[in-house]
Protein backbone atom coordinates (compact mmCIF):
# COMPACT_ATOMS: atom_id res chain seq x y z
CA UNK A 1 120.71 95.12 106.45
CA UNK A 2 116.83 95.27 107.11
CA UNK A 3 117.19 95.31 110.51
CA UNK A 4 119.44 98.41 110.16
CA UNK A 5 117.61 100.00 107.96
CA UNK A 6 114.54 99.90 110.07
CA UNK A 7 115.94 100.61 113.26
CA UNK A 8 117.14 103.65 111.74
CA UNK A 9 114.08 104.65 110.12
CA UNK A 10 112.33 104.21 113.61
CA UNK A 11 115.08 106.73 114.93
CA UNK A 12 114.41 109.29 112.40
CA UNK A 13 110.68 109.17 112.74
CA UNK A 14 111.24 109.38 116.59
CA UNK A 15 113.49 112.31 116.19
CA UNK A 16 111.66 114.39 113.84
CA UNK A 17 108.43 113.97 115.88
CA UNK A 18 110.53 115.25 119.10
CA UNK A 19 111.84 118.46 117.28
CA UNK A 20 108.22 119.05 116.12
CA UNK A 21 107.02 118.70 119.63
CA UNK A 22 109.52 120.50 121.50
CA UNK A 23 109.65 123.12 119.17
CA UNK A 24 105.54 123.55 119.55
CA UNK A 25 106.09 123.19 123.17
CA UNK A 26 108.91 126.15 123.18
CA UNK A 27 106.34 128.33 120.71
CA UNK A 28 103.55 127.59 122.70
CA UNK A 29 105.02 129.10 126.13
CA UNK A 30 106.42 131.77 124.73
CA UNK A 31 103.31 132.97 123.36
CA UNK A 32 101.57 131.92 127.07
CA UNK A 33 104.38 134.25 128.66
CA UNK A 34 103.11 136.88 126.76
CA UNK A 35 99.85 136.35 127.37
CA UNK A 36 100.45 136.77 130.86
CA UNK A 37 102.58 138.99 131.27
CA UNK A 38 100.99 141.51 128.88
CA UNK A 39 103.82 141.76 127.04
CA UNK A 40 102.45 140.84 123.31
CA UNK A 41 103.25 141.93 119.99
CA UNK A 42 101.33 143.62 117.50
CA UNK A 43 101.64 142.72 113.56
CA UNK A 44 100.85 145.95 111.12
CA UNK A 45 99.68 145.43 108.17
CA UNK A 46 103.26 143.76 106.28
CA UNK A 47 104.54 144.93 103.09
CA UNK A 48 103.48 142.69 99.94
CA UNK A 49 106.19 140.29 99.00
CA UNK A 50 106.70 140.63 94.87
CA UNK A 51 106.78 136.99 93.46
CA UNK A 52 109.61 136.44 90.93
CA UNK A 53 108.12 135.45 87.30
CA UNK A 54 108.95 132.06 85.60
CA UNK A 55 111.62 133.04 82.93
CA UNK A 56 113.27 130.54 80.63
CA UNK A 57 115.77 132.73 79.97
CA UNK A 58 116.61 132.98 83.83
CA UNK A 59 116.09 129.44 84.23
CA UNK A 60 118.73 128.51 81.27
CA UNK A 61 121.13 131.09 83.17
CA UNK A 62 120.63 129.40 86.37
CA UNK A 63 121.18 125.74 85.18
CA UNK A 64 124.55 126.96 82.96
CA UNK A 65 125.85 130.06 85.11
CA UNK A 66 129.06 129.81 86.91
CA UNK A 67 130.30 133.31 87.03
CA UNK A 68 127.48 134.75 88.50
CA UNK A 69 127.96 135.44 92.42
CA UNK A 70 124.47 136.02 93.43
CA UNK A 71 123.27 132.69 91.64
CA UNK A 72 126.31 131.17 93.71
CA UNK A 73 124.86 132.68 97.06
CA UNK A 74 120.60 131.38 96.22
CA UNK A 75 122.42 127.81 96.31
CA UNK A 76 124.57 128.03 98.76
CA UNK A 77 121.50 129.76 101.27
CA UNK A 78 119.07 126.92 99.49
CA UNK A 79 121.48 123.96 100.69
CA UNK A 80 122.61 125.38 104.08
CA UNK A 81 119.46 127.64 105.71
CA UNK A 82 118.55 127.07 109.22
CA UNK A 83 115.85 124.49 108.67
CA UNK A 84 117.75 122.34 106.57
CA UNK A 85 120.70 122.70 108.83
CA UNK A 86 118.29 121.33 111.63
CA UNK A 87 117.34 118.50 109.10
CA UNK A 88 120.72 117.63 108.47
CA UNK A 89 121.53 117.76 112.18
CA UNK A 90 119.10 115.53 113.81
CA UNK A 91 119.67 112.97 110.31
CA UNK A 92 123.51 112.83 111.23
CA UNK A 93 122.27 112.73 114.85
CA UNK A 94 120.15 109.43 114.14
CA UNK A 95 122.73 107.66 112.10
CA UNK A 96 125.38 108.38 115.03
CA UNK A 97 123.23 107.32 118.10
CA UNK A 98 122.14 104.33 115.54
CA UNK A 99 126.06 102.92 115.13
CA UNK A 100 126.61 103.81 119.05
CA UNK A 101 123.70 101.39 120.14
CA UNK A 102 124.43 98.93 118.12
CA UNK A 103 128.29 99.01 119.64
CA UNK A 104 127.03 99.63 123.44
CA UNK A 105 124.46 95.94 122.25
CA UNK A 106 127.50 94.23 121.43
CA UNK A 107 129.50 95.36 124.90
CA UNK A 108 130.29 91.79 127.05
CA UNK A 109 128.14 91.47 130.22
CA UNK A 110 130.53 91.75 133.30
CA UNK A 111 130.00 90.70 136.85
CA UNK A 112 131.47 92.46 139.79
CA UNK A 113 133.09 89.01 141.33
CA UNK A 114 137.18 88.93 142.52
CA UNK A 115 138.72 88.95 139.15
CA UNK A 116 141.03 86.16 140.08
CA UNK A 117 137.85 84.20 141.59
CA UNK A 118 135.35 81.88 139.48
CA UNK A 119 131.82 81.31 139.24
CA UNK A 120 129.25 78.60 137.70
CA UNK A 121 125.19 78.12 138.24
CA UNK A 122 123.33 75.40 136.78
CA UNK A 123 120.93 77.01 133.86
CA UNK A 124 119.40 73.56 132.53
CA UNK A 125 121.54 71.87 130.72
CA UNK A 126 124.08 74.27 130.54
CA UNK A 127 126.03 76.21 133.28
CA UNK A 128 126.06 80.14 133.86
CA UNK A 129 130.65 81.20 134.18
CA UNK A 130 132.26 83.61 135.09
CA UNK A 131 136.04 82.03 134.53
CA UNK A 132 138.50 83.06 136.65
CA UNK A 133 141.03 86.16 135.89
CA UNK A 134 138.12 87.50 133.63
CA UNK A 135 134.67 89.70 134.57
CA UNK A 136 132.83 88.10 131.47
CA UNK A 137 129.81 85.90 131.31
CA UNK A 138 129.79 83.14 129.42
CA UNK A 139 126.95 79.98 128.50
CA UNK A 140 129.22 76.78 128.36
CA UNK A 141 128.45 72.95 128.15
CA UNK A 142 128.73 70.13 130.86
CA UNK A 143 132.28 70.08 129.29
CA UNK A 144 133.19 73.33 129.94
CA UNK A 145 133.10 74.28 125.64
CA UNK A 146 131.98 77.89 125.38
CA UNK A 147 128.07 78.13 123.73
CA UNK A 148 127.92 81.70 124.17
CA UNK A 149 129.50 85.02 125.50
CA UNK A 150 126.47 87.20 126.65
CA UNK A 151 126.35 91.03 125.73
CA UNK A 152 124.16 93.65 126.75
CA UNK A 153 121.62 92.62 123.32
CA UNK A 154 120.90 89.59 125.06
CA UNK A 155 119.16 90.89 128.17
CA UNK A 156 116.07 93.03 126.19
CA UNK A 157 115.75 95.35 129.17
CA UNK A 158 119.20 96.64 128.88
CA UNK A 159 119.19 97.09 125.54
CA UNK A 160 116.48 99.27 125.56
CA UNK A 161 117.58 101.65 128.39
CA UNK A 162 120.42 102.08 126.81
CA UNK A 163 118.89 102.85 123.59
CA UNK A 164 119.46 107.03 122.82
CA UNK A 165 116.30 107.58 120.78
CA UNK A 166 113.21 105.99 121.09
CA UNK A 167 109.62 105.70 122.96
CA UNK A 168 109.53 104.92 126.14
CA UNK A 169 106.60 104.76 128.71
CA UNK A 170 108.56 106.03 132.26
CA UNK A 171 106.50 106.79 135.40
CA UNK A 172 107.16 109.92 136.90
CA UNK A 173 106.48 112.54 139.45
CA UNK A 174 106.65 116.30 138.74
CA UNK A 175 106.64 119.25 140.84
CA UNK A 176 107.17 122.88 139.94
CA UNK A 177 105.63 126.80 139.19
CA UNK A 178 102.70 126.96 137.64
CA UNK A 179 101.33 130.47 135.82
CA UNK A 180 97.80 131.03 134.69
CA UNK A 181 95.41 133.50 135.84
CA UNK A 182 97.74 133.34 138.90
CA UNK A 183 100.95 131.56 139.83
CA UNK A 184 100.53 127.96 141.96
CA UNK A 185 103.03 125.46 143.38
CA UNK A 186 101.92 122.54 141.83
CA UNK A 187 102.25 118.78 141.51
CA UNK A 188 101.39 115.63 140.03
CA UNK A 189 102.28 112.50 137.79
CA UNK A 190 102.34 111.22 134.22
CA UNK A 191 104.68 109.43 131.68
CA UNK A 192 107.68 110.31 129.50
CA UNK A 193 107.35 109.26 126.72
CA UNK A 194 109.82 109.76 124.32
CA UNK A 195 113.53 110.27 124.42
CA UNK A 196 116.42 111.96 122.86
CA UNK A 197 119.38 111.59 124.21
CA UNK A 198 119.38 113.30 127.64
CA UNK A 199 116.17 115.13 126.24
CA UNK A 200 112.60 113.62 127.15
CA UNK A 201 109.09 114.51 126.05
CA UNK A 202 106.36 114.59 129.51
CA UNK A 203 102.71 114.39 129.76
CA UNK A 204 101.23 114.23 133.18
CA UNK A 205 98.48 115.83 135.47
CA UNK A 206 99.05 118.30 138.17
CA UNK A 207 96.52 119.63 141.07
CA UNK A 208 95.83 122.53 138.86
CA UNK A 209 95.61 121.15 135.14
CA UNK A 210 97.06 118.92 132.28
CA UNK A 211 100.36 119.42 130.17
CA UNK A 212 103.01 118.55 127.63
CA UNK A 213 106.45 119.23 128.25
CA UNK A 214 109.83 119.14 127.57
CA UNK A 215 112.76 118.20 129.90
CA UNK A 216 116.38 117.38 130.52
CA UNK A 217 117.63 114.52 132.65
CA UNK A 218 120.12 115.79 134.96
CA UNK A 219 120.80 112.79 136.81
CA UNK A 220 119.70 109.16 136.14
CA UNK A 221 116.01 109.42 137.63
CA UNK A 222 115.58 112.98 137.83
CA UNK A 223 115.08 116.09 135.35
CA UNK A 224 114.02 119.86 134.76
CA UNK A 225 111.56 120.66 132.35
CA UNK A 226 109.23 123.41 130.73
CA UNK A 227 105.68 122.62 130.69
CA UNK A 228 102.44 123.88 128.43
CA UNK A 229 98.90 123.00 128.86
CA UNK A 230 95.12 123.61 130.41
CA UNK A 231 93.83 124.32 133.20
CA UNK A 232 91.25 122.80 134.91
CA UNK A 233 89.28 125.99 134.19
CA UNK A 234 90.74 125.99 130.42
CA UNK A 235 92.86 128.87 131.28
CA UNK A 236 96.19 128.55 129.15
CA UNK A 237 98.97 127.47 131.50
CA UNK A 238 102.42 127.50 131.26
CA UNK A 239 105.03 125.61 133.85
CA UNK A 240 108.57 124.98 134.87
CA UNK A 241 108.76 121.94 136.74
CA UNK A 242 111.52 119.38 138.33
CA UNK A 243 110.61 115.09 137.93
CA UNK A 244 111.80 112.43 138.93
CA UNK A 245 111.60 108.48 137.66
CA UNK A 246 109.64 106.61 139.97
């Protein structure tokens, strides 16, 4: 129960810090866009919001109310706004891709042998099988009694790559567009280091400055992304780049 617990805590903590990223990384270039573009936006001067006073009368009415339709509508657009929506999302998200992993950890090992063919190594004093008419692994005694079916939890590696939220620390190499002060092919490498599900979080170092970004794995080692960051001349840049996993 503790270990479930925490796992799951370290997927919500993950999760939240990738929405807060990507969404600064999504603000950020669109502001950058306008920047150089020249297409910005001006804010006039905005029309004073009237705070509502604290009432007990209104408070009692709220609390007891049930005919009134607009004290319906505050709690339904209190529960259910857009943020809280997104809240509720990525929490249902974590507790989903938490109960998959721990079903894809528990998946037998399989080894592409002939089905119908069988297959022992010597691993100290036990033996390595793969019995015949079956893909499994197994761990079994000089006597052939089974010590233990291996799943994909007990190779640490595997576990973790197929983990669907989490940090990571993945080499990679990006090319792309790069806009400033001007636009410049440009390339380089860095780390992702975070993922949800088919979405990663980038940091790396091209010829023409440094960035954050944001991508989306398209096949198993490669990705497009959308990039923010500083110039070597601490110009504000923005790019769109493709990566790949070394």
């Amino acid at each position: 129960m503790i270990n479930f617990i925490g796992g799951l805590l370290v997927m919500l903590i993950v999760a939240f810090l990738f929405s807060k990223i990507r969404g600064f990384i999504f603000k950020r270039a669109k502001k950058t866009v306008k920047d150089i573009t020249g297409f910005g936006c001006s804010i006039g001067n905005s029309t004073p919001i009237n705070k509502e006073k604290v009432s007990s009368k209104k408070f009692v009415s709220g609390m007891v109310s049930l005919k009134d339709p607009v004290g319906w509508l505050k709690d339904i657009s209190s529960l259910f706004n857009l943020r809280k929506l997104i809240i509720y999302g990525i929490i249902l998200s974590c507790i989903f891709a938490y109960g998959w992993y721990q079903g894809r950890k528990n998946i037998p090992i399989q080894i592409g042998l002939d089905y119908d063919k069988e297959f022992k190594m010597k691993l100290d004093s036990h033996y390595l099988l793969k019995p015949k008419y079956s893909q499994d692994l197994k761990i079994v005694d000089e006597n052939g009694n089974l010590v233990k079916s291996l799943k994909v939890k007990d190779f640490p590696l595997l576990a973790k790559k197929l983990k669907p939220i989490g940090f990571i620390l993945e080499p990679i190499g990006v090319m792309g567009l790069g806009a400033g002060d001007e636009y410049h092919f440009e390339a380089g490498a860095g780390v992702s280091f975070i993922k949800y599900w088919k979405w990663k979080l980038d940091t790396f170092l091209t010829n023409r400055g440094i960035y954050l970004g944001t991508s989306y794995q398209i096949t198993d080692n490669s990705g497009l992304g959308l990039g923010i960051g500083k110039g070597y001349d601490a110009s504000n840049r923005i790019m769109l780049y493709y990566k790949w996993r070394f």
